[in-house]
Each structure stands twice: as C-alpha cells, then as structure tokens.
Protein backbone atom coordinates (compact mmCIF):
# COMPACT_ATOMS: atom_id res chain seq x y z
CA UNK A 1 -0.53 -18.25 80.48
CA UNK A 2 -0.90 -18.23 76.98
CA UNK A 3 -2.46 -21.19 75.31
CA UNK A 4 -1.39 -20.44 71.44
CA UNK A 5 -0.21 -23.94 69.35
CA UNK A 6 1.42 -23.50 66.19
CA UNK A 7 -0.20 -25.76 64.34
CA UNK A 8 0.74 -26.60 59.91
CA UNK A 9 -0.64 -28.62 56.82
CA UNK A 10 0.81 -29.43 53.51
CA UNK A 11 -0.84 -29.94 50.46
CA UNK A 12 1.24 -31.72 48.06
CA UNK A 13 1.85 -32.81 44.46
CA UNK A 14 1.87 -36.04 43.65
CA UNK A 15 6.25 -36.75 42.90
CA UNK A 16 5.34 -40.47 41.16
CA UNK A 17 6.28 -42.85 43.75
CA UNK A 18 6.59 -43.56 47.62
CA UNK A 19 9.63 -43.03 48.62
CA UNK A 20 10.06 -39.57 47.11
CA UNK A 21 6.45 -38.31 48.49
CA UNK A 22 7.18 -39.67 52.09
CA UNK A 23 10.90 -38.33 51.66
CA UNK A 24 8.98 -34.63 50.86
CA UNK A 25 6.82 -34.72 53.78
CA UNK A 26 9.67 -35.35 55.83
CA UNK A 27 11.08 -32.35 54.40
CA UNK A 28 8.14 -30.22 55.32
CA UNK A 29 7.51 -31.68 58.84
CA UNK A 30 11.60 -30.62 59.61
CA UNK A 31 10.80 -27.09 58.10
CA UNK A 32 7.48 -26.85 60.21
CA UNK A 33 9.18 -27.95 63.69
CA UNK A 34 12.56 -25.47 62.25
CA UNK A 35 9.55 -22.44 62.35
CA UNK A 36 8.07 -23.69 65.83
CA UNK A 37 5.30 -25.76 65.09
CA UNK A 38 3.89 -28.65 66.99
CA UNK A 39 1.64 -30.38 65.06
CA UNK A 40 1.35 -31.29 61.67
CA UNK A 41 -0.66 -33.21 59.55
CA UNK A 42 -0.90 -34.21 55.75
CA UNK A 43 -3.76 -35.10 52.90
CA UNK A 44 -5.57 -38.02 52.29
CA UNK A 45 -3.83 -41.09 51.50
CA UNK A 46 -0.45 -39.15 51.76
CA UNK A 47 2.05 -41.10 50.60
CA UNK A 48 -0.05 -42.32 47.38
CA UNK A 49 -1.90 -40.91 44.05
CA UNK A 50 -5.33 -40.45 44.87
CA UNK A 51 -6.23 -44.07 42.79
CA UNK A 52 -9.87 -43.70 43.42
CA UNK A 53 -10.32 -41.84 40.30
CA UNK A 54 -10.05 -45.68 39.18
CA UNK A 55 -11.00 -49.01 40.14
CA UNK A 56 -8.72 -51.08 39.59
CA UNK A 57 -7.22 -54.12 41.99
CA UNK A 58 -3.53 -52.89 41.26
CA UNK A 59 -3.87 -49.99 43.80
CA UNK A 60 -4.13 -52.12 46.59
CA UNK A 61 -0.85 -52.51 46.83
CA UNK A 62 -0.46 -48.87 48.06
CA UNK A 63 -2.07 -50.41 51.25
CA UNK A 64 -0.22 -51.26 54.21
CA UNK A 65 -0.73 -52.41 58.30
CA UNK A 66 -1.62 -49.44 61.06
CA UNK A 67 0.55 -48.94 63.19
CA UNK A 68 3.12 -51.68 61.87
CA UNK A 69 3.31 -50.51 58.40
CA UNK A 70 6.30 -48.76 57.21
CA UNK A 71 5.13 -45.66 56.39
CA UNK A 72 3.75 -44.98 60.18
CA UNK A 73 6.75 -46.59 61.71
CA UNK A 74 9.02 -43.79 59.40
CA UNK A 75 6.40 -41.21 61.03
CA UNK A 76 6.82 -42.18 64.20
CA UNK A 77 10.72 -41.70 63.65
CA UNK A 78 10.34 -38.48 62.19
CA UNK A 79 8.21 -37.46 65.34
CA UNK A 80 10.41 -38.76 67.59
CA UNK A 81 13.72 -36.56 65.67
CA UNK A 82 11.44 -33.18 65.66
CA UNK A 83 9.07 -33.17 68.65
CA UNK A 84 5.82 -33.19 66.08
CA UNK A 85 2.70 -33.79 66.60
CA UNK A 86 1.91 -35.84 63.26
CA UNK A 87 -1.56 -36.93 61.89
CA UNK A 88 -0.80 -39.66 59.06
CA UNK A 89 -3.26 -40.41 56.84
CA UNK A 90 -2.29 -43.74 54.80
CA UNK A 91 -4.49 -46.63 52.94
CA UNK A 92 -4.39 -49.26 55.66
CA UNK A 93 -4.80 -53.10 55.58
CA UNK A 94 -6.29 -54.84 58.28
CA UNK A 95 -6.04 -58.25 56.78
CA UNK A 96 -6.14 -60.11 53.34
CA UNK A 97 -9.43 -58.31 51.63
CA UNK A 98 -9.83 -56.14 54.22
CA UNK A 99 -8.85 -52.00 53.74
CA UNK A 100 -10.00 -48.87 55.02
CA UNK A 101 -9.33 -45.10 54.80
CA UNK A 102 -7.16 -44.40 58.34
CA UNK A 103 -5.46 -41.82 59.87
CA UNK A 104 -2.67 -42.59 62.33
CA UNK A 105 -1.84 -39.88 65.27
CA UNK A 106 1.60 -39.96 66.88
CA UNK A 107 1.82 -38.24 69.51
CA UNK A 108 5.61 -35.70 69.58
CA UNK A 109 7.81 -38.59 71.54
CA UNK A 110 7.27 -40.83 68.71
CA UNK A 111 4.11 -42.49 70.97
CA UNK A 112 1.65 -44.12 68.55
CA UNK A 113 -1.83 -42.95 70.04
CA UNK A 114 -4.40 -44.64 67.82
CA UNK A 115 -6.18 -44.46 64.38
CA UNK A 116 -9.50 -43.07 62.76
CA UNK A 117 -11.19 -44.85 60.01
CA UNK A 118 -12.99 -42.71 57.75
CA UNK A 119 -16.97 -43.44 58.10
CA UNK A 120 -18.19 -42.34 54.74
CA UNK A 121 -17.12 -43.84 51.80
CA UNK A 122 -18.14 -42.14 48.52
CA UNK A 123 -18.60 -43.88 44.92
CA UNK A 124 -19.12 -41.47 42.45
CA UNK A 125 -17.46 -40.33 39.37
CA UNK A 126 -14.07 -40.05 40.17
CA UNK A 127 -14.03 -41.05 43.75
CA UNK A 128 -14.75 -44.66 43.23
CA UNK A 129 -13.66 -45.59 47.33
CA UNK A 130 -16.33 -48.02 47.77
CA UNK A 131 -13.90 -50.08 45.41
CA UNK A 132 -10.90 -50.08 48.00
CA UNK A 133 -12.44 -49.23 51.74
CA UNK A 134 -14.71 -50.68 54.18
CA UNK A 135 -16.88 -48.22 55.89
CA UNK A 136 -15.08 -46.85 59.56
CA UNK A 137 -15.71 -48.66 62.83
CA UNK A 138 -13.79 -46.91 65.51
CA UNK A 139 -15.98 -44.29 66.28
CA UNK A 140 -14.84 -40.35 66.37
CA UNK A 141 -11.52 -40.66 69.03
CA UNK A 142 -10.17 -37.87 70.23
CA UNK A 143 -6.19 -37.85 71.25
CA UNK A 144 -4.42 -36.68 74.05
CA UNK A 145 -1.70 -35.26 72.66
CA UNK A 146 1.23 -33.16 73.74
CA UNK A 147 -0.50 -29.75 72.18
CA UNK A 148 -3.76 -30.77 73.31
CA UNK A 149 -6.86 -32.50 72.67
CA UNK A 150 -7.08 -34.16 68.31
CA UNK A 151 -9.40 -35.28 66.60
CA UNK A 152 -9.67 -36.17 62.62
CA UNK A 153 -12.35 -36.25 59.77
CA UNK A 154 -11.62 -37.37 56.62
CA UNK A 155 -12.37 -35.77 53.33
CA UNK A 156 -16.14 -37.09 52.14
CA UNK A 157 -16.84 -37.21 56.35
CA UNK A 158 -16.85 -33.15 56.18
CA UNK A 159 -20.18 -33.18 54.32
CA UNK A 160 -21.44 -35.17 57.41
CA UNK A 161 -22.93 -32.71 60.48
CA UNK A 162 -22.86 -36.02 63.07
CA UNK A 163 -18.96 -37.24 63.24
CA UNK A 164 -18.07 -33.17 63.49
CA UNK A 165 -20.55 -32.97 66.64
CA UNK A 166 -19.31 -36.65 68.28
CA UNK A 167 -15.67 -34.98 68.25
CA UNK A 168 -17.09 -31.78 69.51
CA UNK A 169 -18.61 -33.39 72.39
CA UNK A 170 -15.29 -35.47 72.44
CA UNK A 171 -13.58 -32.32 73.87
CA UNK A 172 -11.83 -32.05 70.43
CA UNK A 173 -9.40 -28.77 70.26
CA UNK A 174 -8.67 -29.20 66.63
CA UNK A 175 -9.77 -31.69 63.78
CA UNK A 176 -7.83 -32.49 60.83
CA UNK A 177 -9.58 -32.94 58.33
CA UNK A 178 -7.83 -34.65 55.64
CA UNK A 179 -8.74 -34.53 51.87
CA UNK A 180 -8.85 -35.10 47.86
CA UNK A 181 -11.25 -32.80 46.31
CA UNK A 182 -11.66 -31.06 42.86
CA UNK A 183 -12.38 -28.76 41.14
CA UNK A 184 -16.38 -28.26 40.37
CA UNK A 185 -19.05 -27.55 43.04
CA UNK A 186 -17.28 -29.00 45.98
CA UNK A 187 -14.60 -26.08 45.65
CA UNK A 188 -18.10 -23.75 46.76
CA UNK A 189 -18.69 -26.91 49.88
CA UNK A 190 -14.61 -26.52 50.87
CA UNK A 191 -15.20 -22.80 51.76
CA UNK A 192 -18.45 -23.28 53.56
CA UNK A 193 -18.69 -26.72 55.36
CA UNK A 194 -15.14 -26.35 57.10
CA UNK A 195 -16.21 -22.73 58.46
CA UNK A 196 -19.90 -23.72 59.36
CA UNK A 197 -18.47 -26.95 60.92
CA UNK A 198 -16.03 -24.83 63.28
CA UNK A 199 -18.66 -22.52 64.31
CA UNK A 200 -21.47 -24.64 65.08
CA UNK A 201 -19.20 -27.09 67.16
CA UNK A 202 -16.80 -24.75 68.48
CA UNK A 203 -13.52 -25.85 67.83
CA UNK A 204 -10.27 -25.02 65.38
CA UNK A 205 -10.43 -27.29 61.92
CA UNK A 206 -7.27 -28.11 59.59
CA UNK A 207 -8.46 -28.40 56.35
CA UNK A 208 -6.26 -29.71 53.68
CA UNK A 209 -6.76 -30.48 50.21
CA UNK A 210 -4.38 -32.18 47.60
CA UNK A 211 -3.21 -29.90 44.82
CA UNK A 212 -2.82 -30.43 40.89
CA UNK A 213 -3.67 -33.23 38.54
CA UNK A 214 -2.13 -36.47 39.04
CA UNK A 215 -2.36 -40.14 37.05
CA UNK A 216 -5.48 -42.17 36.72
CA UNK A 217 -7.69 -39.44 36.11
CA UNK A 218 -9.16 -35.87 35.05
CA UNK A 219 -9.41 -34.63 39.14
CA UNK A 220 -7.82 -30.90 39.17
CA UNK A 221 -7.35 -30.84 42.79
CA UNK A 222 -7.50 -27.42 44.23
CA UNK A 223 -5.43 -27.31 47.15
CA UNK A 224 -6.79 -23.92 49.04
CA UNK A 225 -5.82 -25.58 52.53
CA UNK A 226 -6.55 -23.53 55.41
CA UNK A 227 -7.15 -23.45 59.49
CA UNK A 228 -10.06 -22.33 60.54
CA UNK A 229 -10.60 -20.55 63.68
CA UNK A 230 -14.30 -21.55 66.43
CA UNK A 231 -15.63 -18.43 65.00
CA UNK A 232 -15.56 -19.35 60.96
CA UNK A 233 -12.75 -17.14 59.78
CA UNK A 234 -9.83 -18.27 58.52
CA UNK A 235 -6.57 -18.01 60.09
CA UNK A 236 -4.11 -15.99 58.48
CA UNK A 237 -5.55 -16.59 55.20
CA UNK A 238 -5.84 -19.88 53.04
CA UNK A 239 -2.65 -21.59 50.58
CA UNK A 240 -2.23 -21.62 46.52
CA UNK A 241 -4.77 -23.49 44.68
CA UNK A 242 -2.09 -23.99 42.00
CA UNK A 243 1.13 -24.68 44.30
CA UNK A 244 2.31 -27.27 46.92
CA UNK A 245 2.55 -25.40 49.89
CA UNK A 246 3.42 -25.94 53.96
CA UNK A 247 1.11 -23.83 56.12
CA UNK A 248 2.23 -22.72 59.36
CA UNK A 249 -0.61 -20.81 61.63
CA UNK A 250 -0.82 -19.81 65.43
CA UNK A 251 -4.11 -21.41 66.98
CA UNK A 252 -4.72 -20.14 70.28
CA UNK A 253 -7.00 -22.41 71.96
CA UNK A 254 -8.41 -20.03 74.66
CA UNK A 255 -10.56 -18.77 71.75
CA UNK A 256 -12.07 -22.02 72.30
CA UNK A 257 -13.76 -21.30 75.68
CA UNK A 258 -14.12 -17.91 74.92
CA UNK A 259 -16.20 -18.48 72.00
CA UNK A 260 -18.35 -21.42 73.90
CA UNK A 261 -19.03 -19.02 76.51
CA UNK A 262 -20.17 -16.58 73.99
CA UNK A 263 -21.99 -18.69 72.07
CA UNK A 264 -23.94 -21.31 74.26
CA UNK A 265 -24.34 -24.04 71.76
CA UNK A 266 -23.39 -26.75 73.92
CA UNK A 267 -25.33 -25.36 76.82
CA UNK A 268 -28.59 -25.11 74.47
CA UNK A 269 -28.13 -28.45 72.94
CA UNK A 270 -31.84 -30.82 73.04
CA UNK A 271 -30.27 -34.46 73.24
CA UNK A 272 -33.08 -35.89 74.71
CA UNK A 273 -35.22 -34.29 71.20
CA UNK A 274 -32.33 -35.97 68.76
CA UNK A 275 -33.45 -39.56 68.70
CA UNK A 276 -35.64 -39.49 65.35
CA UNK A 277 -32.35 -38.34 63.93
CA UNK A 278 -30.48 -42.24 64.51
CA UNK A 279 -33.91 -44.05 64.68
CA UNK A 280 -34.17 -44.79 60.27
C-alpha cells in the first residue's frame, strides 16, 4: 500500500495588514487541498510582519490566545472546509506580559491537537525576539495527525542539533520548520542545517522561509522554501527566492524506514554516553 502524503508550504509577502495576509493563506491552503494535498503549513508569525527587526511595545498587539484566538479558530474553519492538515504559526499570548513564539496544529476535521513553543529565542541585529517571547516550555510534541505523525521547529530552533533529535525519537514523520531568515550567511546555514538535520535524524523536514523586504527593517528575506527528503536531497527542487510561492511535493514516508534500516543511526545511538551533553 503506498504510503506517499502530499504535503505544501507557502512563503509569503507581507500584504500590510491581517486580514488580507490570513485572507491569502486561505487562498493557498484551498489551492493546495484543490491539487491533493493534505497538509500544509505556513512561516513564522504568519499572519504578521516579522516586527522583530524592532523593539518596540506596539507589536504586541499582533499577539493573540492559542487555541482561542481568532486567527486559529479561522484555521480551524478552513481545515474543517478542505480536509487540511494545517500547522499555524502565530505570536501567542498566554496572559497579560506573557508571549511566546507558537505553532498551532489542527488536525484535517478541524480538531485542535496542541501547540509548540519555540525554545530558542534569538536577540541579535535584526531579530530582536528576546523583546517579545519567553523561551518554550512544552517540550518537542509530536501530533497524531490524519497524514501521520508532526512535529515542528521553529526558525532560530534549526541551528539547534537537540529539539531535531527529541522529535526524531518522538516518532516524528515530518517537521515543519517554520521561519524568517535573510539574506547574509544564514542563506549558506538554510541549505545545510535543514538537509544535515533530515539525514542524521531520519525523517522528511518542511522548511519555509518568508520572502522579500517588509516594514521595520533592512531584512531581505530569501524565501528558497523547500521539503527535504531522510536522505538530504531536496524534493522536487526548492521555490523563488524573489517570489511568493505555494509548494506542493509528494513525501512518501516508507522512505522513512527504508532509510533507518539503511542507515542504523538510531540503532547505534550511545544514550547512556550523552549525559555531559545536559550536565552544564
């Protein structure tokens, strides 16, 4: 029985407010269920600019409540109308003062399944998140979903080997791995960490990028979103680094065991030797 998900990704321009940039997603997510995809899932802090470039308290209105927000109760809609796996990365507010860098997973009945919280928060020039989010503090879930088994990683996370391996061992089938990243020596990192990650922990990786300048800042954001197969090659190629784009790729998933049997990585793996690793 064949075991191939058609998975998609869109990296998207900023349109200047809200309701426009949710109303394009929902365009996409229609044309990726119209083409036979399952599962989609959309860059970091989706339905926003990417207002770390600053730090400044107005953004923290862009914030909103997981799962009771609007945004994720329009996603869970738009699930529900096209039978989509959707991962939903939003600015969430857990409380007054209190904000973190989530991604919500709906499963394709509309189901919500649960959140990640990003776990590392950079503040450097031009990604000044320390400003907005607290640090994650859910772990590294994976979702039973109605493709299979999801996991995410957000943006800075990818530069992180540990949260890639807890999924792994998770029995994670594909990560998302949502992002804002420009131009500059990270676009080297985006074609080797997402690629190295797959391989060394066996699974299929989404990773997807914004695209094109937006306000607040000088970030030229590169798009070059791709999917990323257990054995480090792309699939099917990787989108525009100039252009908004939807992505629509077959993943088949019994690569997965074929490649762990090929590859013994979990077999040869030294635990017990690890524990300098989390003792500092």
């Amino acid at each position: 029985m064949s075991n191939v998900v058609r998975a998609a990704l869109v990296q998207a321009t900023w349109t200047g407010d809200t309701e426009s940039m949710i109303a394009k997603h929902e365009e996409h997510a229609r044309n990726a269920a119209a083409q036979g995809a399952r599962v989609i899932g959309f860059q970091e802090v989706f339905n926003a600019p990417y207002f770390c470039q600053v730090q400044q308290a107005e953004h923290y209105r862009w914030a909103e409540a997981v799962p009771d927000g609007p945004t994720v109760q329009r996603m869970r809609a738009l699930a529900r109308e096209t039978g989509l796996v959707i991962v939903v990365p939003v600015f969430e507010t857990e409380q007054p003062g209190v904000y973190y860098n989530t991604a919500a997973v709906i499963d394709a009945d509309g189901s919500y399944l649960g959140k990640y919280r990003k776990h590392h928060i950079p503040q450097v020039e031009g990604f000044w998140e320390k400003y907005y989010f607290k640090p994650g503090n859910l772990g590294w879930p994976v979702f039973d979903t109605a493709v299979g088994r999801i996991g995410v990683y957000i943006c800075y996370d990818r530069h992180f080997p540990e949260g890639w391996r807890a999924l792994g061992l998770a029995g994670a089938q594909l990560v998302y791995n949502p992002s804002a990243t420009s131009r500059g020596l990270s676009a080297y990192l985006w074609q080797l960490e997402q690629p190295a990650a797959a391989v060394a922990n066996e699974y299929f990786i989404a990773a997807i990028n914004r695209v094109g300048r937006e306000p607040y800042g000088d970030n030229d954001f590169y798009g070059t979103s791709y999917f990323v197969d257990p054995r480090g090659q792309l699939v099917d190629g990787a989108a525009s680094d100039k252009e908004e784009e939807l992505l629509v790729r077959d993943l088949d998933f019994d690569l997965i065991e074929e490649v762990r049997q090929t590859w013994a990585f979990y077999r040869d793996r030294r635990p017990e030797a690890y524990g300098d690793l989390t003792g500092a």
